[in-house]
PDB file of N, CA and C in Angstrom:
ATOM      1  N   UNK A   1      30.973  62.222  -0.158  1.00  0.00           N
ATOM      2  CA  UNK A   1      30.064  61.331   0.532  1.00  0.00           C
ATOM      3  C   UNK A   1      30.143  59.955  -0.108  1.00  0.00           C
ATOM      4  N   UNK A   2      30.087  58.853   0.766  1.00  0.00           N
ATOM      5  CA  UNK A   2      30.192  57.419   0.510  1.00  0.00           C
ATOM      6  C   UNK A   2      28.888  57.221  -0.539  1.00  0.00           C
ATOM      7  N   UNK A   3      28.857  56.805  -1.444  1.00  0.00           N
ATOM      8  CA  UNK A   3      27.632  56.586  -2.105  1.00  0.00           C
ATOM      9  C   UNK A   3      27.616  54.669  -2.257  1.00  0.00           C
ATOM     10  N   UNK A   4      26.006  53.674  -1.553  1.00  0.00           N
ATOM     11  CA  UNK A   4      26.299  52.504  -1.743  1.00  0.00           C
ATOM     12  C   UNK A   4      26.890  52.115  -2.995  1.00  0.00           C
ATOM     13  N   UNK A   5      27.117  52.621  -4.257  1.00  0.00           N
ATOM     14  CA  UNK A   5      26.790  51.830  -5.570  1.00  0.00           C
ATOM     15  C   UNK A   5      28.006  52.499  -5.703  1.00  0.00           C
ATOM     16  N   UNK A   6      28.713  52.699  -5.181  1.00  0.00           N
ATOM     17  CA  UNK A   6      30.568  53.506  -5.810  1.00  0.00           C
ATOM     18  C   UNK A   6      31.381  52.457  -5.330  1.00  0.00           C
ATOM     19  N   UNK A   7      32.531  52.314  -5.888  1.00  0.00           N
ATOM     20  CA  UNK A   7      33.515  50.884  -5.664  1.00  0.00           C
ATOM     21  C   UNK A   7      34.204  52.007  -4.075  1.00  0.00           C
ATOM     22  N   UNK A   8      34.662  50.843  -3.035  1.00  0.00           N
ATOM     23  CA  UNK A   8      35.440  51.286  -2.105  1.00  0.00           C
ATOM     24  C   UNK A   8      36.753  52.014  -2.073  1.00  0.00           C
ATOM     25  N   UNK A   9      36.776  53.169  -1.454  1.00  0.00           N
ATOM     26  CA  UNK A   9      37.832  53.644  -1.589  1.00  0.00           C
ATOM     27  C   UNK A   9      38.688  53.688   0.007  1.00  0.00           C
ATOM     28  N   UNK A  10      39.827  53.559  -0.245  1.00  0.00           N
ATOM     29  CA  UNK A  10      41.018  53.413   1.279  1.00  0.00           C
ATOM     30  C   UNK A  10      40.305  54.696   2.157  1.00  0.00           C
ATOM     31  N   UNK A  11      40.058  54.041   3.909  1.00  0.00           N
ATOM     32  CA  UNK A  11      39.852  54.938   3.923  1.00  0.00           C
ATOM     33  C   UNK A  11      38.200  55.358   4.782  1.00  0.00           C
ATOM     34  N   UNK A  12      37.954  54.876   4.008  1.00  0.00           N
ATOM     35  CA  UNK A  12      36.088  54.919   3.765  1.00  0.00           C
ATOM     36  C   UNK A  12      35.826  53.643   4.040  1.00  0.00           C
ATOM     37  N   UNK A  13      34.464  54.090   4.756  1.00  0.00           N
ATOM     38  CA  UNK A  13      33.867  52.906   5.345  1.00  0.00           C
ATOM     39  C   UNK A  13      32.355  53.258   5.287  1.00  0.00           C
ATOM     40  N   UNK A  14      31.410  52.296   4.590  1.00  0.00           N
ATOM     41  CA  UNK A  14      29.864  52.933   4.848  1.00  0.00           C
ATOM     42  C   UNK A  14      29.623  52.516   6.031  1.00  0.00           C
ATOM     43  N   UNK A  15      28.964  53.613   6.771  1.00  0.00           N
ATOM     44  CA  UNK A  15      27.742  52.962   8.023  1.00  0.00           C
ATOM     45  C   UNK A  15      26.493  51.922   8.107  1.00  0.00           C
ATOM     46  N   UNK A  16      26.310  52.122   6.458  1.00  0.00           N
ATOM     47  CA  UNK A  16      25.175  51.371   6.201  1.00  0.00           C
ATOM     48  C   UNK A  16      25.425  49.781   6.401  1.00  0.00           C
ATOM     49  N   UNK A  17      25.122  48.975   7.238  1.00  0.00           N
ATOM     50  CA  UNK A  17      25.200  47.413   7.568  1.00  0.00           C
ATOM     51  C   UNK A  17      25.152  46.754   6.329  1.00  0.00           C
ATOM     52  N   UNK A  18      23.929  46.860   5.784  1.00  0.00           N
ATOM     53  CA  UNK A  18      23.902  46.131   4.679  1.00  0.00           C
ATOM     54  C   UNK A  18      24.786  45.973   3.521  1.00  0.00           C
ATOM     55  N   UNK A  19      25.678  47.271   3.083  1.00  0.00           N
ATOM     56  CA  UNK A  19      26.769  47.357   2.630  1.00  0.00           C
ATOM     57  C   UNK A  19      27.893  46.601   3.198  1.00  0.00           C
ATOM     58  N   UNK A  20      28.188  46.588   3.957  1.00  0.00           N
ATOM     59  CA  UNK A  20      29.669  45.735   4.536  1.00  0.00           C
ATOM     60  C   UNK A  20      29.157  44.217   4.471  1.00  0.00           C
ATOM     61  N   UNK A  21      27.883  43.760   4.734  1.00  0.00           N
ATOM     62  CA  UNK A  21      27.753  42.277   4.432  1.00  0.00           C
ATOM     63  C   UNK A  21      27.976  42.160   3.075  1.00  0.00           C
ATOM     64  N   UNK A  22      27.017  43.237   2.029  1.00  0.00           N
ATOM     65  CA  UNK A  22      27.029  42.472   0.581  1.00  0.00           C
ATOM     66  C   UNK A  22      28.707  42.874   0.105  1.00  0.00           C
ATOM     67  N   UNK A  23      28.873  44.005   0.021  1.00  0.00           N
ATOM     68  CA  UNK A  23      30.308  44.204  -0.365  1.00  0.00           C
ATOM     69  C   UNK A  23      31.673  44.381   0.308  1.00  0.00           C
ATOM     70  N   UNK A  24      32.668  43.791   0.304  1.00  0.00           N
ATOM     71  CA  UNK A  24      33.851  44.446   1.361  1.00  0.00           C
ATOM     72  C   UNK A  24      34.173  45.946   1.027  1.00  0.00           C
ATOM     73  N   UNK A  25      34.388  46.926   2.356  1.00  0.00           N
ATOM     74  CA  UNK A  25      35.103  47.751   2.042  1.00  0.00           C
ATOM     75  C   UNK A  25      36.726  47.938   2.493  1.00  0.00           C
ATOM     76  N   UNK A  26      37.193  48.939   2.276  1.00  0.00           N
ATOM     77  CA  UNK A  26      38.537  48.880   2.148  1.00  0.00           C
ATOM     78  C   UNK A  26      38.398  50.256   3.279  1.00  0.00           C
ATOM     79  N   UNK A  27      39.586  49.927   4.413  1.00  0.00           N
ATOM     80  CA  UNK A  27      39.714  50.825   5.310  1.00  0.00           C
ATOM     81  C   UNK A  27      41.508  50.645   5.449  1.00  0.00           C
ATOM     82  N   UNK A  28      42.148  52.063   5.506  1.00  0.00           N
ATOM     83  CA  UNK A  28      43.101  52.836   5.666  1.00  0.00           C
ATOM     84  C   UNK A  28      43.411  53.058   7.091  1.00  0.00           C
ATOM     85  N   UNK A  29      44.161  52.379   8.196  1.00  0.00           N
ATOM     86  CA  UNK A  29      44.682  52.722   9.187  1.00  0.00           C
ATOM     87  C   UNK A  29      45.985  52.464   9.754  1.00  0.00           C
ATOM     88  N   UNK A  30      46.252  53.515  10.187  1.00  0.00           N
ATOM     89  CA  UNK A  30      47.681  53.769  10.450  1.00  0.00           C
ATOM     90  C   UNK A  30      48.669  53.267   9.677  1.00  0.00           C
ATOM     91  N   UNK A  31      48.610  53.587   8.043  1.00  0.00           N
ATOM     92  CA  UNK A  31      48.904  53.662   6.833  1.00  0.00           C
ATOM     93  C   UNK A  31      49.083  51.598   6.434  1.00  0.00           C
ATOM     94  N   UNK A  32      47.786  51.323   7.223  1.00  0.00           N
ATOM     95  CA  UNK A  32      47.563  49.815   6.636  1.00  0.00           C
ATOM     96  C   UNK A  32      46.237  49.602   5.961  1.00  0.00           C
ATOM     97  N   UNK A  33      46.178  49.048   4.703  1.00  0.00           N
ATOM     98  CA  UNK A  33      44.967  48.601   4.156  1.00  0.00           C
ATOM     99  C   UNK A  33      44.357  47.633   4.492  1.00  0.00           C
ATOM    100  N   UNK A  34      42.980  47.345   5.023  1.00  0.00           N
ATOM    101  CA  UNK A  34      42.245  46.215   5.154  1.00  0.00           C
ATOM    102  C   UNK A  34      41.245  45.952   4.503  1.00  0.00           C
ATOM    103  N   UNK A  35      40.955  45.076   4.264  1.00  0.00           N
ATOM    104  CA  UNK A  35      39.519  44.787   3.310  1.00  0.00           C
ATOM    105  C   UNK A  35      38.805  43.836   4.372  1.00  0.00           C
ATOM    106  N   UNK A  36      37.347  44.399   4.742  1.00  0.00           N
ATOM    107  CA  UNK A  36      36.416  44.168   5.867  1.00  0.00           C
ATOM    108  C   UNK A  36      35.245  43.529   5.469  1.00  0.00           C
ATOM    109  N   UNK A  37      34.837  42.643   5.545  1.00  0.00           N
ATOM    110  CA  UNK A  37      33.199  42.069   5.133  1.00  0.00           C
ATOM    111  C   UNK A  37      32.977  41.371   6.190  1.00  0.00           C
ATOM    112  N   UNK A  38      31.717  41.199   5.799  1.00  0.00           N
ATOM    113  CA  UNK A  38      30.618  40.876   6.929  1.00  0.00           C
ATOM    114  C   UNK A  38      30.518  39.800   6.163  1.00  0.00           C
ATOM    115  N   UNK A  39      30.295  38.552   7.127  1.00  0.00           N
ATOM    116  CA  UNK A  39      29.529  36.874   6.057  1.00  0.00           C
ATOM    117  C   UNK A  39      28.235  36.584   6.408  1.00  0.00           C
ATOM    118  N   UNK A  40      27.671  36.319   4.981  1.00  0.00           N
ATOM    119  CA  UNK A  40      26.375  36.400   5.155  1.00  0.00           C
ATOM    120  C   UNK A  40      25.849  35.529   5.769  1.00  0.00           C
ATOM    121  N   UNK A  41      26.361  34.706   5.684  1.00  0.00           N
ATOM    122  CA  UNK A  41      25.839  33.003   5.535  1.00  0.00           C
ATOM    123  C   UNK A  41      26.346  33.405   7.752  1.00  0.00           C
ATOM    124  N   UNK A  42      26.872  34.631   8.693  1.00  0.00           N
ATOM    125  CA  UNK A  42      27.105  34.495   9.789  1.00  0.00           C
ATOM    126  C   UNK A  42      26.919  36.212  10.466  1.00  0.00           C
ATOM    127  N   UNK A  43      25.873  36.163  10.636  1.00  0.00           N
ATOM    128  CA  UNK A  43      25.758  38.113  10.696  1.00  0.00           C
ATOM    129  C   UNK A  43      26.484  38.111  11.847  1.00  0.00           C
ATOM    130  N   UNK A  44      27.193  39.057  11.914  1.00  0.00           N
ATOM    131  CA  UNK A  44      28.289  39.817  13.139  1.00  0.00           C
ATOM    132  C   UNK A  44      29.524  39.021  13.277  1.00  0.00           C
ATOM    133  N   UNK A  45      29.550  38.640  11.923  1.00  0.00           N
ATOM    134  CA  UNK A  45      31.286  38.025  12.150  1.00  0.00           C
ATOM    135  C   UNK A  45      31.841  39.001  10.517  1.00  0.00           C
ATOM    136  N   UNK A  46      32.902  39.426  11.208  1.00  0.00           N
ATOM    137  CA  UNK A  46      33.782  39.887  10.265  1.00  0.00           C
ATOM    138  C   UNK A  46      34.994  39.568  10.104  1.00  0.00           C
ATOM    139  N   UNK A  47      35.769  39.446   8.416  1.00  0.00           N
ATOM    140  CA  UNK A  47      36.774  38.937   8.342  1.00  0.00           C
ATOM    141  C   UNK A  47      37.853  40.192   8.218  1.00  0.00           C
ATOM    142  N   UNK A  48      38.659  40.494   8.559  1.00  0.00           N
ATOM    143  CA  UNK A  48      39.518  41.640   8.194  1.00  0.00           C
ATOM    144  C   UNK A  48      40.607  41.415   7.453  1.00  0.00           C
ATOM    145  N   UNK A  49      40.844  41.295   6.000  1.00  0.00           N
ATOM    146  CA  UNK A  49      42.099  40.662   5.460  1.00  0.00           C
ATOM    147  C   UNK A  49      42.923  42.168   5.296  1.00  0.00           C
ATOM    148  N   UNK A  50      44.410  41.473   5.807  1.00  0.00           N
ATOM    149  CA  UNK A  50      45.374  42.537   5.802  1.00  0.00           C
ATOM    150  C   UNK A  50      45.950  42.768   4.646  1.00  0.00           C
ATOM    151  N   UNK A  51      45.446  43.614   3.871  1.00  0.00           N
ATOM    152  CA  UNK A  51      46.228  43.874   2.387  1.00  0.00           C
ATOM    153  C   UNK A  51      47.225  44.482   1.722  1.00  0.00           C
ATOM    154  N   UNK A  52      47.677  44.924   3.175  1.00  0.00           N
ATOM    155  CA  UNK A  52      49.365  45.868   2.826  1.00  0.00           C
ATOM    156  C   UNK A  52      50.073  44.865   3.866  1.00  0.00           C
ATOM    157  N   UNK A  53      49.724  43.987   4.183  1.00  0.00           N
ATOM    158  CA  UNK A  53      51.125  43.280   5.541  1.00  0.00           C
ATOM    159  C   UNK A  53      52.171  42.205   4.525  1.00  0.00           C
ATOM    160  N   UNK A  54      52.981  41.949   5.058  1.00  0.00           N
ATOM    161  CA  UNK A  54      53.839  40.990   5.219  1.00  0.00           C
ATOM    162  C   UNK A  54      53.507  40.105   4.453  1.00  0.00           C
ATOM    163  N   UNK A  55      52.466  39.417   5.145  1.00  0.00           N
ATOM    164  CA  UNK A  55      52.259  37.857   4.584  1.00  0.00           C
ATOM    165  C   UNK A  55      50.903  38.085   4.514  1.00  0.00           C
ATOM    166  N   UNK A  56      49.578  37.011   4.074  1.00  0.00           N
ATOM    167  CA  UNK A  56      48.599  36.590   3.580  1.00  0.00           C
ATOM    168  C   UNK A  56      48.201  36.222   5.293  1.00  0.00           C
ATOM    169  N   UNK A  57      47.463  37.393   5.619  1.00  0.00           N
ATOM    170  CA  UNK A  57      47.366  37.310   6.864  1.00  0.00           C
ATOM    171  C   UNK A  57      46.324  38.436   7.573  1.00  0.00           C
ATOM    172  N   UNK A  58      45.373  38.326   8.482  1.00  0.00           N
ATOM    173  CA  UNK A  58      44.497  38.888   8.943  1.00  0.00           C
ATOM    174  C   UNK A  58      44.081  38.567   9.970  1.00  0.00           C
ATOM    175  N   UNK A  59      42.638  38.267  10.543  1.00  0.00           N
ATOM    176  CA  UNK A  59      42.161  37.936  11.559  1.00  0.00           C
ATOM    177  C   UNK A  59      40.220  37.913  11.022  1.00  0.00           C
ATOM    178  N   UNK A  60      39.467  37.513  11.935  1.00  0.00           N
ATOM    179  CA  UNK A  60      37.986  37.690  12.390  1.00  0.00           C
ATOM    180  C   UNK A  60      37.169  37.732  13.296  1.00  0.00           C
ATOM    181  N   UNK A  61      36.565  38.628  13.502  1.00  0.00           N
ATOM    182  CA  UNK A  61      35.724  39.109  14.375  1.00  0.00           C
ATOM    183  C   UNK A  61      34.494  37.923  14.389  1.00  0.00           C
ATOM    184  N   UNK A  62      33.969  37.760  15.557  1.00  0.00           N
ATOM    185  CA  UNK A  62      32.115  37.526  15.819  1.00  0.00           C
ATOM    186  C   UNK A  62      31.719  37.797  17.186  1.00  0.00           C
ATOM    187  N   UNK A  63      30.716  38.247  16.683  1.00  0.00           N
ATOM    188  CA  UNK A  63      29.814  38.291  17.758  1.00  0.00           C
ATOM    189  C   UNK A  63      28.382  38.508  17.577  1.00  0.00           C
ATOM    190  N   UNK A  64      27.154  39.044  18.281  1.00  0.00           N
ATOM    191  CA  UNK A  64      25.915  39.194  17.892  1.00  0.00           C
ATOM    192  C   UNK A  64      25.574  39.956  17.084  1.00  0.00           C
ATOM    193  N   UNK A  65      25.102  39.744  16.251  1.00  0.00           N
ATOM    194  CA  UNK A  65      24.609  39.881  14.892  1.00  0.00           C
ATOM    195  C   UNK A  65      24.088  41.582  14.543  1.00  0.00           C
ATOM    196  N   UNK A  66      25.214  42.155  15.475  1.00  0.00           N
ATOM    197  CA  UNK A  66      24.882  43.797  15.837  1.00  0.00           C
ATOM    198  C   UNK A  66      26.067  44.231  14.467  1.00  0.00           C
ATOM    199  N   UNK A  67      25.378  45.050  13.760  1.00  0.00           N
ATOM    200  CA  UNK A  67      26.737  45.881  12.561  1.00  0.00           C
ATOM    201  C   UNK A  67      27.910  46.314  13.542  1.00  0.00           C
ATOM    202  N   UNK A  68      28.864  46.295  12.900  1.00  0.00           N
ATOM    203  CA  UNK A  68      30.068  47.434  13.386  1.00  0.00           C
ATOM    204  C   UNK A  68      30.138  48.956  12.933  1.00  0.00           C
ATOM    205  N   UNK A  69      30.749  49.470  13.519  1.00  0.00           N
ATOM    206  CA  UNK A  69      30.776  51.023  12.993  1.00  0.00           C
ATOM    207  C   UNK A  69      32.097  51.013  12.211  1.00  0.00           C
ATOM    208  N   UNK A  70      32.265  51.865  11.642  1.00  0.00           N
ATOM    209  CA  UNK A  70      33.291  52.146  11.164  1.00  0.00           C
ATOM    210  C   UNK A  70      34.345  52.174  12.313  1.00  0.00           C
ATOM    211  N   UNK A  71      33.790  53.000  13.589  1.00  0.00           N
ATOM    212  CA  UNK A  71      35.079  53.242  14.682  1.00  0.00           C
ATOM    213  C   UNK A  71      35.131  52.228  15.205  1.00  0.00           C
ATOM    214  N   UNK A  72      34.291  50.972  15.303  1.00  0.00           N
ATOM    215  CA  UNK A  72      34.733  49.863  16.070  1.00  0.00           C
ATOM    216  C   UNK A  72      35.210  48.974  15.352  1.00  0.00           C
ATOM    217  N   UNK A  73      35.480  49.206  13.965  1.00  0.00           N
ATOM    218  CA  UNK A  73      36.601  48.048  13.092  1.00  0.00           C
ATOM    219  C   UNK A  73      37.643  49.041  12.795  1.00  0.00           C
ATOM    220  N   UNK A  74      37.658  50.422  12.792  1.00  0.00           N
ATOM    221  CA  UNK A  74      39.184  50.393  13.038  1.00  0.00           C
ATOM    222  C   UNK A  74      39.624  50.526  14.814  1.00  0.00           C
ATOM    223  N   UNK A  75      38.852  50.256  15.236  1.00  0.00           N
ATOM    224  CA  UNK A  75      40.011  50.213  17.067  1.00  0.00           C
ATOM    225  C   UNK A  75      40.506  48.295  16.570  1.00  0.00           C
ATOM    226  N   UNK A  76      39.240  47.833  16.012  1.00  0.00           N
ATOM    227  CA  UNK A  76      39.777  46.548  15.912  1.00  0.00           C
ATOM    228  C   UNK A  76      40.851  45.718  15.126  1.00  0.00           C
ATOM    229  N   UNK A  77      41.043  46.820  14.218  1.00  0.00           N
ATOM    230  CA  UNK A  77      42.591  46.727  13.474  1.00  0.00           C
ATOM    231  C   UNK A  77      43.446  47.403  14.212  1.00  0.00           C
ATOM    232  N   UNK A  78      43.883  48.711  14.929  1.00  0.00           N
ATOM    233  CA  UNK A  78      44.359  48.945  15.831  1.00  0.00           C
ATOM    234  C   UNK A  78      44.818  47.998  16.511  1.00  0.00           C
ATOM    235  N   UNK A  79      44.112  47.246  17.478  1.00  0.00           N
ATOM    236  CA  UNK A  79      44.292  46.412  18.682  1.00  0.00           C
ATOM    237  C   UNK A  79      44.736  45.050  17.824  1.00  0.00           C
ATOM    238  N   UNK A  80      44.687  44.756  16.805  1.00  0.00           N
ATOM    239  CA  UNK A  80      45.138  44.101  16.161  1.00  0.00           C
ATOM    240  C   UNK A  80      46.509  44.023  15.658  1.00  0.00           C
ATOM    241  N   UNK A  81      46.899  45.559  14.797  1.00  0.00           N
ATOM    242  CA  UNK A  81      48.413  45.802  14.650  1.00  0.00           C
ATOM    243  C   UNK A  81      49.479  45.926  15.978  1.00  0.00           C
ATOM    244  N   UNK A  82      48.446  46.373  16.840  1.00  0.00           N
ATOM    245  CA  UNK A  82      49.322  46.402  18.065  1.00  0.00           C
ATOM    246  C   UNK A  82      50.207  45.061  18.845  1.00  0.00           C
ATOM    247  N   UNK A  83      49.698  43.937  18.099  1.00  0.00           N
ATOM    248  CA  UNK A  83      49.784  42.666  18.510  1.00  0.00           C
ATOM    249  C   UNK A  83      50.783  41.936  17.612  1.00  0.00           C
ATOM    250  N   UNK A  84      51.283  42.994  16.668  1.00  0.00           N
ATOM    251  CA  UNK A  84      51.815  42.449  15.521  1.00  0.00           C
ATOM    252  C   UNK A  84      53.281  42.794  15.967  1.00  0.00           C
ATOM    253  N   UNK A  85      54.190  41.338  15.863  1.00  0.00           N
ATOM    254  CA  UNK A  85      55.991  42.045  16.345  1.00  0.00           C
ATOM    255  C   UNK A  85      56.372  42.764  14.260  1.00  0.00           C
ATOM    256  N   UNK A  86      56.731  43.840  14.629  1.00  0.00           N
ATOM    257  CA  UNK A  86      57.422  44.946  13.150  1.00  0.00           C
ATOM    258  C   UNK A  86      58.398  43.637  12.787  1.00  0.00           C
ATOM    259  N   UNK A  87      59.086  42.914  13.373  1.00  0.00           N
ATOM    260  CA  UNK A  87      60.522  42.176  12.786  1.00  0.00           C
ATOM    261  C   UNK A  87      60.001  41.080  12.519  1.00  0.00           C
ATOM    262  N   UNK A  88      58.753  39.920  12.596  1.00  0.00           N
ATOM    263  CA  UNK A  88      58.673  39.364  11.706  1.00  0.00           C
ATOM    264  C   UNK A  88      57.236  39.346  11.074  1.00  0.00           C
ATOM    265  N   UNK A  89      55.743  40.435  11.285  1.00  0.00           N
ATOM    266  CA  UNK A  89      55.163  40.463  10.871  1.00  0.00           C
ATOM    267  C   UNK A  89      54.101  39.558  11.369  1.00  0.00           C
ATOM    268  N   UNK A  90      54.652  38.929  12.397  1.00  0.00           N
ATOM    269  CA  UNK A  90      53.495  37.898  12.601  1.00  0.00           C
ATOM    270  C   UNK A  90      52.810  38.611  14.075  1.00  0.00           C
ATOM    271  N   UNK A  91      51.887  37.439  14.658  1.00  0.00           N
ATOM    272  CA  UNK A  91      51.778  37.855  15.929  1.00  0.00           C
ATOM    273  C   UNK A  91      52.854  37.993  17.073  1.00  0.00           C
ATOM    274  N   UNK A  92      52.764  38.678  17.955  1.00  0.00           N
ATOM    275  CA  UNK A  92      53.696  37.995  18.875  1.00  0.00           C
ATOM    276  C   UNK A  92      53.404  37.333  19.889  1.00  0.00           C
ATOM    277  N   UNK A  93      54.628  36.149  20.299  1.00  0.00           N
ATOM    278  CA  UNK A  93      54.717  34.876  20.604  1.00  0.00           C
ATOM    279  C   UNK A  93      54.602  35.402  22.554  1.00  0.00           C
TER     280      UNK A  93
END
């Protein structure tokens, strides 16, 4: 079980809102690492930095100031890698 006060592990994602604003966690999909936070200073925007890709590269979410679930930030890395060309890592053009 996710416990708030345990460092993030790949993978795992708390449900708890307040956790993903104060701390990033680290989520494991389709053998890519992301590190996910919420900004405080902008509730319902999330940054998703890609920590196994290519290059120094990610994306961000916003919208109303509603938490994400765990299943709706990974469809959103999903729909994200899906957008990604394999040969040069970037988006495609």
């Amino acid at each position: 079980m996710w416990s708030e006060w345990s460092e993030p592990e790949p993978g795992l994602a708390p449900e708890h809102p307040r956790t993903v604003r104060d701390e990033p966690v680290l989520l494991t999909v389709d053998g890519h690492t992301f590190r996910v936070g919420q900004r405080a200073d902008q509730p319902g925007t999330y940054d998703f930095d890609w920590l196994t890709g290519p290059h120094d590269y990610g994306f961000t979410l916003g919208g109303p100031a509603v938490p994400m679930s765990r299943r709706e930030m990974e469809d959103a890395i999903r729909g994200f890698l899906a957008e990604i060309d394999p040969a040069t890592g970037y988006l495609r053009e």
